[in-house]
C-alpha atoms as a PDB file:
ATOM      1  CA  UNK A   1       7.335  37.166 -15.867  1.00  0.00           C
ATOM      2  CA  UNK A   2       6.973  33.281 -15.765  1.00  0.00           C
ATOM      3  CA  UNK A   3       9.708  31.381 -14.157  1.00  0.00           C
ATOM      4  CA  UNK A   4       7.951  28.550 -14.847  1.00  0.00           C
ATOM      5  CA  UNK A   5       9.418  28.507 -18.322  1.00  0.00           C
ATOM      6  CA  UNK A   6      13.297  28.383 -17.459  1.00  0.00           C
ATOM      7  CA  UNK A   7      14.559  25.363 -19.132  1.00  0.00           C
ATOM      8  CA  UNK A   8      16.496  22.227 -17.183  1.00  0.00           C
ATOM      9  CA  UNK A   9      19.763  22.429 -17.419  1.00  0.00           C
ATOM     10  CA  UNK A  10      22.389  20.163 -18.103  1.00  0.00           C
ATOM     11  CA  UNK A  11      25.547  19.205 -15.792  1.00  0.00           C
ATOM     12  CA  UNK A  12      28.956  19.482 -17.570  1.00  0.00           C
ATOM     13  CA  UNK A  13      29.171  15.457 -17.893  1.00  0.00           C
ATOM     14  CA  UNK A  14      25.364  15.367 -19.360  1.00  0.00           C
ATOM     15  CA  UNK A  15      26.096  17.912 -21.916  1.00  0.00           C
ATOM     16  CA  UNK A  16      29.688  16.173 -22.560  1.00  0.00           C
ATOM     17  CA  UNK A  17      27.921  13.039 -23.105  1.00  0.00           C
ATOM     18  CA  UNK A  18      24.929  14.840 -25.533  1.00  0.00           C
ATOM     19  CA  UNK A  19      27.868  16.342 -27.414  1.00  0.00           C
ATOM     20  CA  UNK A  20      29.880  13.546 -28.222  1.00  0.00           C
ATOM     21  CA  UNK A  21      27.420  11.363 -28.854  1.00  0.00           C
ATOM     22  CA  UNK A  22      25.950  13.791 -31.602  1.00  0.00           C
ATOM     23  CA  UNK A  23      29.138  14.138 -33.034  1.00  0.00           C
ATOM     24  CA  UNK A  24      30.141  10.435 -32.956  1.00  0.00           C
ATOM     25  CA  UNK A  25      26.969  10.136 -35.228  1.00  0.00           C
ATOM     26  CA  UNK A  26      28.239  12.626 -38.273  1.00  0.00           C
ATOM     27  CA  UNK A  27      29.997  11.562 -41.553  1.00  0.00           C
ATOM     28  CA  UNK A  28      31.826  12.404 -44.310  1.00  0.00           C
ATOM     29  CA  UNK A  29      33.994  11.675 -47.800  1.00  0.00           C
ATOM     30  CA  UNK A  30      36.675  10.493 -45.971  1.00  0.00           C
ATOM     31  CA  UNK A  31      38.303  10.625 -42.233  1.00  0.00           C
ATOM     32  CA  UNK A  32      39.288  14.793 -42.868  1.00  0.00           C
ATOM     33  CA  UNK A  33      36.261  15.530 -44.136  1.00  0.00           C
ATOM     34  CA  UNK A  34      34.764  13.182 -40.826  1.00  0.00           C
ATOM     35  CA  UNK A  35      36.678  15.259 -38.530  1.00  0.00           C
ATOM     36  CA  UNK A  36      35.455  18.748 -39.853  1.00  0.00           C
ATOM     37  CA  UNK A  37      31.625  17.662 -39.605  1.00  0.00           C
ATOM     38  CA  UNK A  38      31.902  16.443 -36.191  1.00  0.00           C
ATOM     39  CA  UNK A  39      34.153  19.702 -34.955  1.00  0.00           C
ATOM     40  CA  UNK A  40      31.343  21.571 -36.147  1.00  0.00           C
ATOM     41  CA  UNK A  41      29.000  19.986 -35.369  1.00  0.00           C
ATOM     42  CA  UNK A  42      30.331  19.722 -31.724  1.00  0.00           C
ATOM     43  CA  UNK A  43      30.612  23.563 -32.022  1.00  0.00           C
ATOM     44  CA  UNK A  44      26.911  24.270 -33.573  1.00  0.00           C
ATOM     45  CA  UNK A  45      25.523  21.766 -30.593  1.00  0.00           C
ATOM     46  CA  UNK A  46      26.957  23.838 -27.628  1.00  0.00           C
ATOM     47  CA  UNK A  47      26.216  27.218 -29.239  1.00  0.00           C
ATOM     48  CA  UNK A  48      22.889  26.367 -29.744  1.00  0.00           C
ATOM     49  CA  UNK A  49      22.885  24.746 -26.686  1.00  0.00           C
ATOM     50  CA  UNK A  50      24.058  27.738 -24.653  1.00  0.00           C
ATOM     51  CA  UNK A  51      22.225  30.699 -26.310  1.00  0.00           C
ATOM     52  CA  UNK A  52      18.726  28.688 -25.934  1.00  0.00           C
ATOM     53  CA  UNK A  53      19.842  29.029 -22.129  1.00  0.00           C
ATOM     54  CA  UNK A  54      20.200  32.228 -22.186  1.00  0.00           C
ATOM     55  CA  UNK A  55      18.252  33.550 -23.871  1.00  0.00           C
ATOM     56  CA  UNK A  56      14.880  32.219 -21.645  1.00  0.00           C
ATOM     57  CA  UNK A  57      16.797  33.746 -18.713  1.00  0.00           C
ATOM     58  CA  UNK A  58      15.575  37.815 -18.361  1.00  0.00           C
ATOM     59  CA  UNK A  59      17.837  40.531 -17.974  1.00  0.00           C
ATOM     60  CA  UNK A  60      17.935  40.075 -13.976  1.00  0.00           C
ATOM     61  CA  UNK A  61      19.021  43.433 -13.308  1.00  0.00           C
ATOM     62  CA  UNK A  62      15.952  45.483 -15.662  1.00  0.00           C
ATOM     63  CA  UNK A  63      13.120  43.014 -13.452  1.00  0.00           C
ATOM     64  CA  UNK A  64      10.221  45.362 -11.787  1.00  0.00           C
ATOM     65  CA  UNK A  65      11.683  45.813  -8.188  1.00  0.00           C
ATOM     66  CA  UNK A  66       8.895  42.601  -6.746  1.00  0.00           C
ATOM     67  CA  UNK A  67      10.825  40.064  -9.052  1.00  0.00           C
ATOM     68  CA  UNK A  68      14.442  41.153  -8.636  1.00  0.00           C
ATOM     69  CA  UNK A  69      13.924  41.290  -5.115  1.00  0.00           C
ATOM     70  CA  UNK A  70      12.325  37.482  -4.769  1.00  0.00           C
ATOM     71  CA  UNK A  71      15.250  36.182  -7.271  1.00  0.00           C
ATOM     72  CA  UNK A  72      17.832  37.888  -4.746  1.00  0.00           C
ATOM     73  CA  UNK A  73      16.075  36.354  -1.853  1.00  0.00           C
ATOM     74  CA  UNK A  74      15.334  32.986  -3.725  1.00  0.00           C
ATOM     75  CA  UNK A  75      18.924  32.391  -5.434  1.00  0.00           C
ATOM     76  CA  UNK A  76      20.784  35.110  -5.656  1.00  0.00           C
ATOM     77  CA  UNK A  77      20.972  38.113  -8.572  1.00  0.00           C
ATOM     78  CA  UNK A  78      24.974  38.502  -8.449  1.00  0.00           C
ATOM     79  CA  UNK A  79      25.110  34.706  -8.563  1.00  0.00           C
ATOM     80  CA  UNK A  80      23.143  33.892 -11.996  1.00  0.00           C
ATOM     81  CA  UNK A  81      24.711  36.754 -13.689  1.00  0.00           C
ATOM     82  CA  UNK A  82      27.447  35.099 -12.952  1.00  0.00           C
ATOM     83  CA  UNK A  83      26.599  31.812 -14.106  1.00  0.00           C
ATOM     84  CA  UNK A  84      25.065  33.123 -16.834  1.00  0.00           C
ATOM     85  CA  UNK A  85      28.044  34.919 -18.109  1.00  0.00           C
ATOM     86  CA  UNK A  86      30.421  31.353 -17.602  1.00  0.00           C
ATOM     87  CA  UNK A  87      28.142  30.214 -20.136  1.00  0.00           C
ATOM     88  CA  UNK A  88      29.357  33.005 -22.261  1.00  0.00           C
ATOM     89  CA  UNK A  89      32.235  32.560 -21.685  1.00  0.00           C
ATOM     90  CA  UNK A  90      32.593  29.097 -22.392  1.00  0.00           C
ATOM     91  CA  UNK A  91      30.730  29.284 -25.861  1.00  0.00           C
ATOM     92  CA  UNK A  92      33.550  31.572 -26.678  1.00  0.00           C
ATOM     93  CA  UNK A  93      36.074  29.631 -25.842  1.00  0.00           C
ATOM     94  CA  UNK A  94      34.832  26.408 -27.574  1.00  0.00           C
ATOM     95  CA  UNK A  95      34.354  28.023 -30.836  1.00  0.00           C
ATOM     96  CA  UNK A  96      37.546  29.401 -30.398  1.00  0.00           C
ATOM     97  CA  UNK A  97      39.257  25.450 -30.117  1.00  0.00           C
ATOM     98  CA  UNK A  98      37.126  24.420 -32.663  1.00  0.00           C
ATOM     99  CA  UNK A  99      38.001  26.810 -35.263  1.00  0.00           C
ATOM    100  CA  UNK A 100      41.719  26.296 -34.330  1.00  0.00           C
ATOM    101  CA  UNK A 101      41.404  22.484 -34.962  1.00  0.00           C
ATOM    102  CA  UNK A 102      39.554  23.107 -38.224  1.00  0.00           C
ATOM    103  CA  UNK A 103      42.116  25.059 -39.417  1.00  0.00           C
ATOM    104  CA  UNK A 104      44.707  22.416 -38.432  1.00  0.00           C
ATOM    105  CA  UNK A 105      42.869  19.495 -40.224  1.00  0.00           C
ATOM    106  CA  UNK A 106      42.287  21.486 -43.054  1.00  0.00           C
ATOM    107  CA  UNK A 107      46.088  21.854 -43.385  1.00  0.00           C
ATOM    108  CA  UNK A 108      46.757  18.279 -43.751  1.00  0.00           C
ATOM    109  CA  UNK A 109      47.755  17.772 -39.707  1.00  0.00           C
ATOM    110  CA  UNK A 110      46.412  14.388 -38.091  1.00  0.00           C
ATOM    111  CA  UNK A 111      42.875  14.209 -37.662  1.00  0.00           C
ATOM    112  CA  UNK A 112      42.704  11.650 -35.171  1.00  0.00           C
ATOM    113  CA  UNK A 113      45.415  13.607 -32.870  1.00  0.00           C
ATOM    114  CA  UNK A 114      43.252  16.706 -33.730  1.00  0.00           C
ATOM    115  CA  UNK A 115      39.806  15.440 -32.693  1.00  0.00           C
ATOM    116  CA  UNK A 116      41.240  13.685 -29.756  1.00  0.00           C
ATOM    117  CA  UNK A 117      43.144  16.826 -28.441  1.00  0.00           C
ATOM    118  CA  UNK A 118      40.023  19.253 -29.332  1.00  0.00           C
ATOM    119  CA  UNK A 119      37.609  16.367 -27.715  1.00  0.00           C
ATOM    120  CA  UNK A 120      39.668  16.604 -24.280  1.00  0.00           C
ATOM    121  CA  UNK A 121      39.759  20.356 -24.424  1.00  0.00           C
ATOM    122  CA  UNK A 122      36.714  20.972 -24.976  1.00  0.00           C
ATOM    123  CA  UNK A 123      35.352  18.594 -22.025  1.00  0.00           C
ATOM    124  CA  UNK A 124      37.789  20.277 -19.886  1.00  0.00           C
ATOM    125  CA  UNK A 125      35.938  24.215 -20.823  1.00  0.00           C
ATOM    126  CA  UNK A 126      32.578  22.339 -19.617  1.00  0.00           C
ATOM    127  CA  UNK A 127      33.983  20.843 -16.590  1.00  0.00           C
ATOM    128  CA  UNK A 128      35.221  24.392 -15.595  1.00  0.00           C
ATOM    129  CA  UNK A 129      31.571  25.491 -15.756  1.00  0.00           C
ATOM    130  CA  UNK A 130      29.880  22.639 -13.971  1.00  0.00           C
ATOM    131  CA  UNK A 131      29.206  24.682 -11.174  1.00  0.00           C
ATOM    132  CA  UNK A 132      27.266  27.199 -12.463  1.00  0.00           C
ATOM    133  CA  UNK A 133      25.722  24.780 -14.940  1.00  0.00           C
ATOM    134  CA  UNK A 134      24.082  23.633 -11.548  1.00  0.00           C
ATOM    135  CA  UNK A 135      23.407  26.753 -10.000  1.00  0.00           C
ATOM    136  CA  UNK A 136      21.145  27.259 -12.900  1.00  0.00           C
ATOM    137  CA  UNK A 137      19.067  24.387 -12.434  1.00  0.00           C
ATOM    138  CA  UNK A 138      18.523  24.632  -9.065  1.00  0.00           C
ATOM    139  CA  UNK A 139      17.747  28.115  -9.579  1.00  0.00           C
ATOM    140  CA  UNK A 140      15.199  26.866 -11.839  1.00  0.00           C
ATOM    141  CA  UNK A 141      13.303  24.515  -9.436  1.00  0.00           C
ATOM    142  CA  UNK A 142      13.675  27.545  -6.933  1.00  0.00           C
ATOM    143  CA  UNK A 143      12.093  30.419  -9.229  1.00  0.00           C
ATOM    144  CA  UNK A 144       8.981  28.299  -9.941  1.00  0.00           C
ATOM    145  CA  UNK A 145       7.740  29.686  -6.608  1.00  0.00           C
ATOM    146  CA  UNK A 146       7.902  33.315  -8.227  1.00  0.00           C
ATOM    147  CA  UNK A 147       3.893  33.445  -9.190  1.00  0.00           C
ATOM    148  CA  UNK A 148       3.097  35.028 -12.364  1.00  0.00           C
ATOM    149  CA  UNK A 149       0.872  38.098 -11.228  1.00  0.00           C
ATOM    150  CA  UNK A 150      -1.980  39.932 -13.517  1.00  0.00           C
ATOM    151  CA  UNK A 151      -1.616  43.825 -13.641  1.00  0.00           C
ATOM    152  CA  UNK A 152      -5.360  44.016 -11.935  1.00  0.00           C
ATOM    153  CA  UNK A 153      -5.986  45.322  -8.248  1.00  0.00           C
ATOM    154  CA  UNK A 154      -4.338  42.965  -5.974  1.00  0.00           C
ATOM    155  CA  UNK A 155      -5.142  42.057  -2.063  1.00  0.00           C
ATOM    156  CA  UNK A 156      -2.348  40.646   0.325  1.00  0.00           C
ATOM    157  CA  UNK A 157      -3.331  38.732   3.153  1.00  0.00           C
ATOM    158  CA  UNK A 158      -1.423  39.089   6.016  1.00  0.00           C
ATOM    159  CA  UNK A 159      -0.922  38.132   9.627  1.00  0.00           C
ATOM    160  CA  UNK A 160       0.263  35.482  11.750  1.00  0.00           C
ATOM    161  CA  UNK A 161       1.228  31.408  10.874  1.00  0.00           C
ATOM    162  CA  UNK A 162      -1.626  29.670  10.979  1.00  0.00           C
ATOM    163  CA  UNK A 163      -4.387  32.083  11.829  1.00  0.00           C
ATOM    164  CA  UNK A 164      -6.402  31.431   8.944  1.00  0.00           C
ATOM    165  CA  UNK A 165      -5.237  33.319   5.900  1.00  0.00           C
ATOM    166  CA  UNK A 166      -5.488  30.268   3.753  1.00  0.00           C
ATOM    167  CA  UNK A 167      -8.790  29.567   4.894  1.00  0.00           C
ATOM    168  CA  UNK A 168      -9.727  32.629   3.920  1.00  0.00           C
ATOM    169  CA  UNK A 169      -8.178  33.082   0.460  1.00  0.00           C
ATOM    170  CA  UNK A 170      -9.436  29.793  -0.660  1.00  0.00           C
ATOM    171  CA  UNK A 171     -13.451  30.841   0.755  1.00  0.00           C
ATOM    172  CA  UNK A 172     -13.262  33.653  -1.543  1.00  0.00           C
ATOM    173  CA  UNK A 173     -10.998  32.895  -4.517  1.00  0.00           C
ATOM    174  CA  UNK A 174     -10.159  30.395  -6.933  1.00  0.00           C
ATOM    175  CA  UNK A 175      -6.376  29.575  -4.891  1.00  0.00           C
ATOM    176  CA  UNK A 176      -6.140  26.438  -3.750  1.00  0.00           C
ATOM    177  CA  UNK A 177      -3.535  26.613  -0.597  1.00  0.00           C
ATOM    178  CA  UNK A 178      -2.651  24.319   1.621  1.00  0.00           C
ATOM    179  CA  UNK A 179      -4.372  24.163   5.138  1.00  0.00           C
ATOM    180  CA  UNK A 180      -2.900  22.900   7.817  1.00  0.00           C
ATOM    181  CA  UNK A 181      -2.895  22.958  11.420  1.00  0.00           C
ATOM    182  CA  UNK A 182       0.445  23.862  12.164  1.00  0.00           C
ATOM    183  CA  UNK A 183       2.141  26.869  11.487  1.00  0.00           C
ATOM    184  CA  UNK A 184       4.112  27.768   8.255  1.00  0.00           C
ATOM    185  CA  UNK A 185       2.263  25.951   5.750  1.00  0.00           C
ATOM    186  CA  UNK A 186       2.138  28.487   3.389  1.00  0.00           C
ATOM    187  CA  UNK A 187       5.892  28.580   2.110  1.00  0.00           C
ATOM    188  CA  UNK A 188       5.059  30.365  -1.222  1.00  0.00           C
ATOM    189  CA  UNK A 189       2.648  32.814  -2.265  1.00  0.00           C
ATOM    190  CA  UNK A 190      -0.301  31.641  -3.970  1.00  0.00           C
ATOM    191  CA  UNK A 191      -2.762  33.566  -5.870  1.00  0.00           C
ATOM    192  CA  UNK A 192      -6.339  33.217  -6.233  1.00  0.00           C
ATOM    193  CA  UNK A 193      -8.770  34.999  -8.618  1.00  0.00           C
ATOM    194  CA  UNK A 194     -11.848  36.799  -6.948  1.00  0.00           C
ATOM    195  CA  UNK A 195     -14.601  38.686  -8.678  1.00  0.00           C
ATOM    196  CA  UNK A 196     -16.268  42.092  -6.821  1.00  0.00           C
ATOM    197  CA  UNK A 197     -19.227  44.054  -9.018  1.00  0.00           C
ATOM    198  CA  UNK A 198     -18.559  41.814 -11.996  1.00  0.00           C
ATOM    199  CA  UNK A 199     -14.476  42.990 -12.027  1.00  0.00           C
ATOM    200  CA  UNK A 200     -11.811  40.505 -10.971  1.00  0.00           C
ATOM    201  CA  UNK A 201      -9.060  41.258  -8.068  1.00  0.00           C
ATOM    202  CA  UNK A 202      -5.803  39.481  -7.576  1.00  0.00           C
ATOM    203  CA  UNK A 203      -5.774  37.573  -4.270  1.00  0.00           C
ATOM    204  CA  UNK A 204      -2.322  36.864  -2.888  1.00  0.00           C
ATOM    205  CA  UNK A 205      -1.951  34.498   0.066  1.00  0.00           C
ATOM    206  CA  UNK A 206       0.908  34.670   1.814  1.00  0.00           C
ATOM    207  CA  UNK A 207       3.372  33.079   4.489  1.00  0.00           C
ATOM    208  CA  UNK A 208       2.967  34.037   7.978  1.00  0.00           C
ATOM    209  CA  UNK A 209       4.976  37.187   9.633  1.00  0.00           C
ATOM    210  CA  UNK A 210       6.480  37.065  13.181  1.00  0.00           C
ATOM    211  CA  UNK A 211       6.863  39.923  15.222  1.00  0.00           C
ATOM    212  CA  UNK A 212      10.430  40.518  15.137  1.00  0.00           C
ATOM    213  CA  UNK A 213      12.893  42.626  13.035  1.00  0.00           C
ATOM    214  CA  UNK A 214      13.245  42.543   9.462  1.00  0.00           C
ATOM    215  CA  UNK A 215      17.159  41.889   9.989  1.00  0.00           C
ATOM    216  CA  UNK A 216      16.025  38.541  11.616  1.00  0.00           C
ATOM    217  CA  UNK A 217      12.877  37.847   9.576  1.00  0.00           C
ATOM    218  CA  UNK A 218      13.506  34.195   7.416  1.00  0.00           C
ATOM    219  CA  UNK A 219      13.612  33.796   4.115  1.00  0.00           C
ATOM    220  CA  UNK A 220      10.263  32.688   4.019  1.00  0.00           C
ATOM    221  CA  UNK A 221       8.587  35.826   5.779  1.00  0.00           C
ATOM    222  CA  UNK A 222      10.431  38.011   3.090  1.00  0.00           C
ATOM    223  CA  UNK A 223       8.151  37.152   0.790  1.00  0.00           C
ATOM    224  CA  UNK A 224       5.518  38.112   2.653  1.00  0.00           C
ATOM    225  CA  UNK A 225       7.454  41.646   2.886  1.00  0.00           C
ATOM    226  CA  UNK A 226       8.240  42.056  -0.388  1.00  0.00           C
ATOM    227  CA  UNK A 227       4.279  41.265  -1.316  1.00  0.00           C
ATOM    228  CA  UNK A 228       2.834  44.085   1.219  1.00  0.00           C
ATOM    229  CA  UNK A 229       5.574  45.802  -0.096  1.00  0.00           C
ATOM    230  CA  UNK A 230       5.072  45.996  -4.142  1.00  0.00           C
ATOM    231  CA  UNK A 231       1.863  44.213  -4.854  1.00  0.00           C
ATOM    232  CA  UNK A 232      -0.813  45.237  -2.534  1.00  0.00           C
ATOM    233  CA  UNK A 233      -3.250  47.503  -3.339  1.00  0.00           C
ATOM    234  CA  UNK A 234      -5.056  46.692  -0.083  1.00  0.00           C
ATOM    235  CA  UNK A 235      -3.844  44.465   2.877  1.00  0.00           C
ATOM    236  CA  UNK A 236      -6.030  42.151   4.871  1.00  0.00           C
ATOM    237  CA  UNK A 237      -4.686  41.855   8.124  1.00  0.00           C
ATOM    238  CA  UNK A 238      -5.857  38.668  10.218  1.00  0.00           C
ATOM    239  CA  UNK A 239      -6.153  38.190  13.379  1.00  0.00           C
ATOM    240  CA  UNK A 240      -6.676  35.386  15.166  1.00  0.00           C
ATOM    241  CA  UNK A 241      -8.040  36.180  18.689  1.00  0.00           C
ATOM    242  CA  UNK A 242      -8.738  33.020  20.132  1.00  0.00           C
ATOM    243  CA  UNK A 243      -4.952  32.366  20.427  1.00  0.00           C
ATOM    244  CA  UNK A 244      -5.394  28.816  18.898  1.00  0.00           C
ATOM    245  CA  UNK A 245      -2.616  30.001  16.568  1.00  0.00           C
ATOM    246  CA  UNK A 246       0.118  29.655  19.280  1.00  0.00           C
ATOM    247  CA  UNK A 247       0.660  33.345  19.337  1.00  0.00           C
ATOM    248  CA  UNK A 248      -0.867  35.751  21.808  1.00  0.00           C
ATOM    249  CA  UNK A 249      -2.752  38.414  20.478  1.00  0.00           C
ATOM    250  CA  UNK A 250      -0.601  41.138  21.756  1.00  0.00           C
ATOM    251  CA  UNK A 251       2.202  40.141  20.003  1.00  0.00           C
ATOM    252  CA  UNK A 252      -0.133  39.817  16.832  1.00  0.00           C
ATOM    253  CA  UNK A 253      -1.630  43.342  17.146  1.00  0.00           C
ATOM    254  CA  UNK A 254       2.141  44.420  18.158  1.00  0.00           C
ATOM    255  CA  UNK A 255       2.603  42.879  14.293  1.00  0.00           C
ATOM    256  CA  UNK A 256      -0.287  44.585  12.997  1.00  0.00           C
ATOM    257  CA  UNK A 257       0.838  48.026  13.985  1.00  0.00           C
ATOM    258  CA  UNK A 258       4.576  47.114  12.586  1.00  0.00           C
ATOM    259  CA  UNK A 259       2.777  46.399   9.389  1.00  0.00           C
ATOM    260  CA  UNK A 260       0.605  49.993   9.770  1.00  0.00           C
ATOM    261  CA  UNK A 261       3.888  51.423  10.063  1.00  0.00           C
ATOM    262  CA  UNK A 262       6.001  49.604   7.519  1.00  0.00           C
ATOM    263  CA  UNK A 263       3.635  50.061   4.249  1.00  0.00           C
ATOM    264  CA  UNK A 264       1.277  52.837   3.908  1.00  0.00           C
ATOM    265  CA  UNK A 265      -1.532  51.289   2.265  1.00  0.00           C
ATOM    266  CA  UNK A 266      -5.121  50.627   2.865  1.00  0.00           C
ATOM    267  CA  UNK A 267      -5.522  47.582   4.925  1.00  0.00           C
ATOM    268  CA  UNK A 268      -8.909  45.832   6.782  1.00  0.00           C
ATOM    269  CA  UNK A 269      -8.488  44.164   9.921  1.00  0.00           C
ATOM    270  CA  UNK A 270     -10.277  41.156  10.582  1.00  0.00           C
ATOM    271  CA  UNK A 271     -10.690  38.300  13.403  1.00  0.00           C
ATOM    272  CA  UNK A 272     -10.961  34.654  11.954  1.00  0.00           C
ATOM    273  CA  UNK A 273     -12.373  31.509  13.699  1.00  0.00           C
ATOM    274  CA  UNK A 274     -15.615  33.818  14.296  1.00  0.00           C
ATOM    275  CA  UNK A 275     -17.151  30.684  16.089  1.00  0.00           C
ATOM    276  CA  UNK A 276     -14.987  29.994  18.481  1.00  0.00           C
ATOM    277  CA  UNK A 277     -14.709  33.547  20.308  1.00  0.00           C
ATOM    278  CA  UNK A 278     -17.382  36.695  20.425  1.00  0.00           C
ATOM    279  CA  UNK A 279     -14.595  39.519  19.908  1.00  0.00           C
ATOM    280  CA  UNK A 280     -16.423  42.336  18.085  1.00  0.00           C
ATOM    281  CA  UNK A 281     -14.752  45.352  18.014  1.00  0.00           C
ATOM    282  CA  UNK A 282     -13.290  44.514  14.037  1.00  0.00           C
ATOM    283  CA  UNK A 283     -14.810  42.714  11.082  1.00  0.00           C
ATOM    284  CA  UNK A 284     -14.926  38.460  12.329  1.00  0.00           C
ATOM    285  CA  UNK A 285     -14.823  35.632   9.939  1.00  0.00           C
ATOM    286  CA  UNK A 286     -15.749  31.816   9.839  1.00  0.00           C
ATOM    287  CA  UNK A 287     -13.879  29.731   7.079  1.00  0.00           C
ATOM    288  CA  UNK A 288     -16.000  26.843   9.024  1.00  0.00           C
ATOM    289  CA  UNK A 289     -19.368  28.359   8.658  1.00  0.00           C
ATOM    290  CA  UNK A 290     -18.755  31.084   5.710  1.00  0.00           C
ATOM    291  CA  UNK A 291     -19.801  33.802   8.277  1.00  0.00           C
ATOM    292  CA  UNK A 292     -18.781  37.216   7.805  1.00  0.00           C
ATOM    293  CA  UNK A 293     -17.145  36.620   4.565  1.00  0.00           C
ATOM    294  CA  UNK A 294     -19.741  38.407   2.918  1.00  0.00           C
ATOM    295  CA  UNK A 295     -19.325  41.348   4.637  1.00  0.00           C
ATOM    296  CA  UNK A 296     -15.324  41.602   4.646  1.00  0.00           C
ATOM    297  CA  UNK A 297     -15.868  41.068   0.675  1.00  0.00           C
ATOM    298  CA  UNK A 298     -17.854  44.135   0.895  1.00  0.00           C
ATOM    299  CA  UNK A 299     -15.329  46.286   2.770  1.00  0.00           C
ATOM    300  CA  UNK A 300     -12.559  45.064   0.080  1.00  0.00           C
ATOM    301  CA  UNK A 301     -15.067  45.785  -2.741  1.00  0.00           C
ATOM    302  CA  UNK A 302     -15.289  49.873  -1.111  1.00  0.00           C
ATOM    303  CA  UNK A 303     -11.426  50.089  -0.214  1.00  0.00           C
ATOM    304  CA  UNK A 304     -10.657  48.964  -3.857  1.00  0.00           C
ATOM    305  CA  UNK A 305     -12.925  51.403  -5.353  1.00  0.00           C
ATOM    306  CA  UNK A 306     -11.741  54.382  -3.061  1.00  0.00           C
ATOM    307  CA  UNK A 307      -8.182  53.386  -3.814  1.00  0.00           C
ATOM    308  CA  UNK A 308      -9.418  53.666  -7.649  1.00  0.00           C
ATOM    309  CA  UNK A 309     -11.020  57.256  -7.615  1.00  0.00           C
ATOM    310  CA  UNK A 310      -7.854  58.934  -5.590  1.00  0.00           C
END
């Protein structure tokens, strides 16, 4: 699924203003015939208009579990079906004016009182939906941070803001995330392309977890959830024992055992910033020096095989 390829959307007086100006351009044998072409052609124009919309929209409801799940989070499922259905309904009821007014012309009534009337009601259907019109674009702008994911064995990388799980993905993938010393850079999940014995893995970094409920978790660690939850294959947990996070290591192992608890899947634990401490007792990184990356490449290469041959 690529979100990426929703169309912008038009507010009710930008697709008023397309309309009219469309129609202002038709002709025709004489002022009846006039009125008929540009009625129709007002009528073709939001059809066309309307059904290109929704047709690049999915079936929200039918979405693997991830994807519905991030569009709930993100914008809201209920709401676009709703907005998606005003759109409906408006096409309806503007070929439903228009074929009323043609009908009128064609019996000899006024043409200029026709188009006038049919102009104003028709503006007035739009207006009704600028709302939603809206809602649609923004949730457009919003759904771009939806990645498109490859059906291929996929890693999550988990732990605390700003303990290093950027560093990491980008030392051993082709993701490109944002580092930062200060926590919560990572507000969307990236994904980076790795290759282990010649076979590519998915690589998903993602925003930093807190140690508290799920009820109170923000929208931004829900991600996170919903990645451990339907994409990984194998979780890398990292730790960052030095602290220089701003979270104490209790509360990130107290994280780590929510995690264990939450999602039953294979996961590594590892300590980052290698050369600032000389903790030992799980796998230890340096995005600074490179060190142990190697070796915590090997242990995903082994998990990701014995997760293959169950």
């Amino acid at each position: 699924m690529d979100f990426k390829r929703l169309p912008t959307v038009l507010t009710a007086e930008e697709l008023i203003d397309k309309m009219f100006k469309k129609a202002s351009k038709v002709g025709g044998r004489d002022l009846k015939d006039r009125t008929i072409n540009k009625l129709s052609t007002i009528s073709n124009t939001t059809h066309d208009y309307f059904q290109r919309i929704l047709k690049e929209h999915p079936e929200y409801e039918k979405l693997p579990d991830f994807y519905r799940e991030m569009v709930d989070i993100l914008v809201g499922v209920a709401r676009l079906k709703k907005a998606l259905a005003s759109l409906l309904w408006a096409d309806k009821m503007i070929q439903k004016v228009v074929s009323k007014s043609i009908a009128e012309t064609k019996r000899g009534n006024d043409p200029h009182k026709i188009l006038k009337s049919t102009y104003g009601r028709i503006a007035s259907i739009i207006d009704q939906i600028d709302e939603q019109l809206q809602l649609l674009n923004y949730a457009k702008n919003r759904l771009k941070e939806i990645p498109s994911l490859r059906d291929i064995p996929t890693v999550v990388v988990a732990g605390y803001p700003n303990v290093g799980k950027s560093s990491f993905v980008a030392a051993v993938s082709t993701a490109k995330p944002e580092i930062a010393s200060y926590p919560f850079t990572t507000k969307e999940i990236k994904v980076g392309i790795a290759r282990i014995n010649g076979k590519e893995i998915q690589i998903l970094d993602t925003p930093g977890l807190l140690d508290r409920p799920l009820s109170e978790k923000s929208e931004i660690e829900l991600k996170a959830i919903l990645c451990l939850q339907y994409l990984a294959d194998l979780i890398v947990f990292i730790i960052d024992p030095t602290e220089t996070c701003g979270y104490s290591l209790e509360n990130q192992l107290s994280l780590l055992n929510e995690v264990k608890n939450m999602f039953k899947k294979p996961i590594i634990e590892v300590y980052s910033k290698s050369d600032m401490h000389n903790f030992q007792d799980r796998l230890t990184f340096s995005a600074k020096t490179g060190e142990g990356i190697k070796e915590i490449m090997d242990e995903i290469a082994k998990k990701i095989k014995n997760k293959r041959q169950q």
